[in-house]
Protein backbone atom coordinates (compact mmCIF):
# COMPACT_ATOMS: atom_id res chain seq x y z
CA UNK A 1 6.10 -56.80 97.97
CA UNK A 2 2.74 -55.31 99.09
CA UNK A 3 -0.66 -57.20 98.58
CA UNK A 4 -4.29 -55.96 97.78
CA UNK A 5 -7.34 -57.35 98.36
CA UNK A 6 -9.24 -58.53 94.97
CA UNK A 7 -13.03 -57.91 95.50
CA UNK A 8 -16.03 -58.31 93.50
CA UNK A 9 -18.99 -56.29 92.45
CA UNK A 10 -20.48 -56.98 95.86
CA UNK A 11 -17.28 -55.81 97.74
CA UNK A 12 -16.74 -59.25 98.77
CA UNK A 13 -12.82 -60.73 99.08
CA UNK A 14 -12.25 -62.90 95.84
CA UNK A 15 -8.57 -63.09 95.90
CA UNK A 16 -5.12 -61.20 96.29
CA UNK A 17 -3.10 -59.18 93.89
CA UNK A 18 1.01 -58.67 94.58
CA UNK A 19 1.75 -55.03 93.17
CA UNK A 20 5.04 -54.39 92.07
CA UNK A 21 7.13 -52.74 94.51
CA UNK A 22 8.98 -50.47 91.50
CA UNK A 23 5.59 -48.99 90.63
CA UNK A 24 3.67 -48.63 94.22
CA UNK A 25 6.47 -48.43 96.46
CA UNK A 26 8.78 -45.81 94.67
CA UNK A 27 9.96 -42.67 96.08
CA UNK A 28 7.62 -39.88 96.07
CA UNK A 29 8.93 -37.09 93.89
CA UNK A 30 6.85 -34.09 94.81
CA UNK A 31 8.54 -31.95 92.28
CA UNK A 32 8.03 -33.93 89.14
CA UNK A 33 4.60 -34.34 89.76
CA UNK A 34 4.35 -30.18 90.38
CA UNK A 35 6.35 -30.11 86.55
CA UNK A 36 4.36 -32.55 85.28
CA UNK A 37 0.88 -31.03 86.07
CA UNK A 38 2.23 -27.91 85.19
CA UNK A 39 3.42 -28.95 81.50
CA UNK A 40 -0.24 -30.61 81.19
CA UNK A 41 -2.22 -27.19 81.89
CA UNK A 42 0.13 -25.31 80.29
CA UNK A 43 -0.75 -27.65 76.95
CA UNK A 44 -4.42 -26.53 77.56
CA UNK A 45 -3.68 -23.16 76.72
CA UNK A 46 -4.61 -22.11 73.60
CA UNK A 47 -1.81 -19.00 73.05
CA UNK A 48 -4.00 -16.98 70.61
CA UNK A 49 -4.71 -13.70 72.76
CA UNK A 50 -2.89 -10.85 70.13
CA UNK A 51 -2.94 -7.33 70.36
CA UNK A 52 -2.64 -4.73 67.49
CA UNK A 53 0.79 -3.67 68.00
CA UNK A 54 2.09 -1.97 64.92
CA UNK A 55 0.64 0.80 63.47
CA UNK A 56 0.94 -1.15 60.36
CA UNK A 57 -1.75 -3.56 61.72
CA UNK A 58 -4.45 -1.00 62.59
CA UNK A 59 -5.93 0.64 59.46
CA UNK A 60 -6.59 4.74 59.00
CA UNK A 61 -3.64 6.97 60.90
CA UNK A 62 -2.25 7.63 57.16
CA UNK A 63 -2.68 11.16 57.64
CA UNK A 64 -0.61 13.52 59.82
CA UNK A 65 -3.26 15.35 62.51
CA UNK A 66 -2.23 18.98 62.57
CA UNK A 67 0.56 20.45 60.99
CA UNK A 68 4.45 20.48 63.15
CA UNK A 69 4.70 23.35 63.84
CA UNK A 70 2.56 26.39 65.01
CA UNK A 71 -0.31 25.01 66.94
CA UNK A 72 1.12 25.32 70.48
CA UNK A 73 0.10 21.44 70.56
CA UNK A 74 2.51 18.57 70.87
CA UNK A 75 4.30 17.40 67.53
CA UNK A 76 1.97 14.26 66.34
CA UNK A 77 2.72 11.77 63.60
CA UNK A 78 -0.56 9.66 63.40
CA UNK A 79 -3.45 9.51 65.23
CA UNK A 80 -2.53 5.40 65.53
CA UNK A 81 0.26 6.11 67.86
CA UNK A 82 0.42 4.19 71.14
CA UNK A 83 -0.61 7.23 73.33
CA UNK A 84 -4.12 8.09 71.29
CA UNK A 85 -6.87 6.03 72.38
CA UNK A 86 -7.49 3.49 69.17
CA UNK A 87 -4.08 3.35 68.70
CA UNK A 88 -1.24 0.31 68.40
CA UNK A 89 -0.59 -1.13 71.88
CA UNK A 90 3.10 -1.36 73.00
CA UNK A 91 4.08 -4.66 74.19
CA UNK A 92 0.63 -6.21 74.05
CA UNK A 93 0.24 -10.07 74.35
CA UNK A 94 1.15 -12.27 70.97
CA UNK A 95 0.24 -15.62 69.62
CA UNK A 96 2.34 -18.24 71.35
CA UNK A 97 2.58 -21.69 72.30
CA UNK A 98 2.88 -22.54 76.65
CA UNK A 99 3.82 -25.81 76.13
CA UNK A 100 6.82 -27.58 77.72
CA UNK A 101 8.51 -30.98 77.98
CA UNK A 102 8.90 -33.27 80.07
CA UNK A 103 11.11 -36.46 79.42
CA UNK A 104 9.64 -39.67 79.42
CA UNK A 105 11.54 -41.23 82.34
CA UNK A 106 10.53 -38.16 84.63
CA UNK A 107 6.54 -38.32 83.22
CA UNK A 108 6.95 -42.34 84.57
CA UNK A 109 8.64 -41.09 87.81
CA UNK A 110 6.02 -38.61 88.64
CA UNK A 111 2.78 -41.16 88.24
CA UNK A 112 4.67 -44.19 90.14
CA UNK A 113 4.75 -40.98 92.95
CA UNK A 114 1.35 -40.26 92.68
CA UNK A 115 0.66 -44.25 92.70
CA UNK A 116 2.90 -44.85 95.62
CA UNK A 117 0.90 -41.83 97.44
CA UNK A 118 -2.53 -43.37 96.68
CA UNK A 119 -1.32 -47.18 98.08
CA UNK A 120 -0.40 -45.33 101.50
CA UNK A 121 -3.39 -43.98 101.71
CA UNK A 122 -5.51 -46.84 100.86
CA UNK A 123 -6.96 -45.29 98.19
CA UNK A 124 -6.21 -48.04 95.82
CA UNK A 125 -8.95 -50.70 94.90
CA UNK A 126 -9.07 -53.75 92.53
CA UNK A 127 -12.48 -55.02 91.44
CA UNK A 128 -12.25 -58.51 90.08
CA UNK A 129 -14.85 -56.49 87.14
CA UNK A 130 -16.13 -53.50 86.15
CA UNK A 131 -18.39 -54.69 83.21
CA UNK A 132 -21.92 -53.50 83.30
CA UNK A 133 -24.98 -54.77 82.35
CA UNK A 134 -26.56 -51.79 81.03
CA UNK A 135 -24.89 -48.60 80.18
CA UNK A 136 -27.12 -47.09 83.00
CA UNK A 137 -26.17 -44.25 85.57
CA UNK A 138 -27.85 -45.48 87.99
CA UNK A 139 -25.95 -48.81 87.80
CA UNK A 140 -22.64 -46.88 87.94
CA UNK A 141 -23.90 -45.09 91.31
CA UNK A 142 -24.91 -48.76 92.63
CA UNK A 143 -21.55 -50.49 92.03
CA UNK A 144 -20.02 -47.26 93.72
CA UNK A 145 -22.84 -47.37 96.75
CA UNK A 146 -21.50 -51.42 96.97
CA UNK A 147 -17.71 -50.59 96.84
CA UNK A 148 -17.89 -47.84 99.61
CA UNK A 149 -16.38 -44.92 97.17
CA UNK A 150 -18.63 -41.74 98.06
CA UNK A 151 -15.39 -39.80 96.44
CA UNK A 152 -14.16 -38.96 93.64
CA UNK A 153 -13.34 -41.96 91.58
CA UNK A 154 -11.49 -43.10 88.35
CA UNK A 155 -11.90 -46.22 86.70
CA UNK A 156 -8.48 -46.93 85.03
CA UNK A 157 -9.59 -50.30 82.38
CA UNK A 158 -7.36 -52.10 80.39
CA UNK A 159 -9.40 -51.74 76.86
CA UNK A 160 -12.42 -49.73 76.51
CA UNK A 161 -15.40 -50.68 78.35
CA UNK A 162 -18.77 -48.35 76.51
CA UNK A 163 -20.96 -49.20 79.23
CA UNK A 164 -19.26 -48.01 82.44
CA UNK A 165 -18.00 -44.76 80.00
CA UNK A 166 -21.60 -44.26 79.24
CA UNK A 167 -22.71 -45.04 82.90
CA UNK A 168 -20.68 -42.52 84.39
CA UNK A 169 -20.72 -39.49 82.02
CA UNK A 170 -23.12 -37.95 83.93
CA UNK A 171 -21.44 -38.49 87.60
CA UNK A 172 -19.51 -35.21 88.37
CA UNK A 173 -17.11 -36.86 90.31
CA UNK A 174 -15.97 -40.43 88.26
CA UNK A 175 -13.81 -41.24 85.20
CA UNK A 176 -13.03 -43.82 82.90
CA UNK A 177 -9.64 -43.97 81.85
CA UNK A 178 -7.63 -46.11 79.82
CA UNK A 179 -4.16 -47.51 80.78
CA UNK A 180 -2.83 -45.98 77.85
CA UNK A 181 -3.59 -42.35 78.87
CA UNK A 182 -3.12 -42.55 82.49
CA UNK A 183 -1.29 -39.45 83.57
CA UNK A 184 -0.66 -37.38 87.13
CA UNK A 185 -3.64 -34.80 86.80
CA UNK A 186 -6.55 -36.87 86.63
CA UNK A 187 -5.31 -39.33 89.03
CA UNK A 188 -4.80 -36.22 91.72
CA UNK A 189 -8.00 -34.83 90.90
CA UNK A 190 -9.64 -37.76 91.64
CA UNK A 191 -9.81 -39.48 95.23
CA UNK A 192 -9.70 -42.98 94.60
CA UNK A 193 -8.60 -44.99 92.18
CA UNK A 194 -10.31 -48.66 90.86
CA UNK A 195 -8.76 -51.24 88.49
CA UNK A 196 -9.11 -54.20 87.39
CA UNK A 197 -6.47 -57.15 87.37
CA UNK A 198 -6.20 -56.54 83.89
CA UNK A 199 -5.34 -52.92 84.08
CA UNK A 200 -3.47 -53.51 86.85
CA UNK A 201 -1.42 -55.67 85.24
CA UNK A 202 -0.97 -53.73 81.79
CA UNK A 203 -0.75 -50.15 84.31
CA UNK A 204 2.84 -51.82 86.07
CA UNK A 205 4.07 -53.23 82.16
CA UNK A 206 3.80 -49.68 81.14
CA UNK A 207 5.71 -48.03 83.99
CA UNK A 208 8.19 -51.13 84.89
């Protein structure tokens, strides 16, 4: 079982924590963490481009142009046809939904991966607390000065803490996240991770 240092505020040893070895020291799974950030952006997208592509849907065109026959010009039914400009568009994009699934067992595989990636690379910290005085940024940017994270950072906290949310809505690269929505994109977009023995804890209860 691998240890980690338990530090304080101050970055100053305070204890150990034992991580469980079927969370942090699972097999990497590069493709299920490729499907699983795909199925996330592909939630994001809204599906509501649409084209006009009956001639039923574009209004006017009632009327035949010129008569069949007789004008030495091509035979035309409506001036809504897909070759006149203002006309329907053939095979134009349609209201749809992108999303797809992923099953729950492969959604816990793939963030164990990207947790087992992050230990090996030391980029894995446990503060004994991440409770704020004042929901300041300027506090947030001193606890991250102290803990040696010029990175990217997310906070993953058992419950919701408003101060450190509120102290780090205006750092660019730092998160709050709850245990309860951890998931594989924010925790690759962000360097490093921080917990707290708490959301340690409640983080390897949810993926054991």
């Amino acid at each position: 079982m691998a240890e980690i240092e338990i530090v304080s505020t101050e970055n100053k040893k305070v204890g150990t924590a034992t991580l469980s070895p079927e969370v942090f020291e699972s097999p990497i799974r590069e493709h299920l963490v490729q499907q699983y950030v795909t199925m996330q952006l592909a939630a994001r997208r809204s599906g509501t481009a649409a084209t006009k592509e009956g001639r039923g849907e574009i209004s006017g065109g009632g009327k035949k142009p010129w008569r069949q026959k007789g004008t030495g010009r091509a035979r035309a039914g409506s001036s809504r046809s897909a070759i006149w400009r203002g006309g329907m568009t053939v095979f134009g994009p349609r209201p749809r939904a992108y999303t797809n699934k992923l099953s729950k067992k492969s959604r816990k595989i793939a963030i164990r991966s990207v947790l087992a990636e992050r230990l090996q690379n030391n980029n894995i910290h446990i503060v004994e607390s991440l409770n704020l005085e004042e929901a300041k940024t300027a506090q947030a940017v001193a606890l991250l000065g102290k803990l040696g994270l010029p990175g990217s950072t997310l906070f993953l906290v058992a419950e919701r803490n408003p101060n450190l949310e509120l102290a780090v809505r205006n750092l660019p690269q730092a998160n709050v996240l709850s245990v309860e929505g951890v998931n594989v994109f924010d925790l690759l977009v962000h360097d490093k991770l921080v917990c707290t023995p708490d959301s340690l804890k409640k983080l390897e209860e949810r993926l054991s």
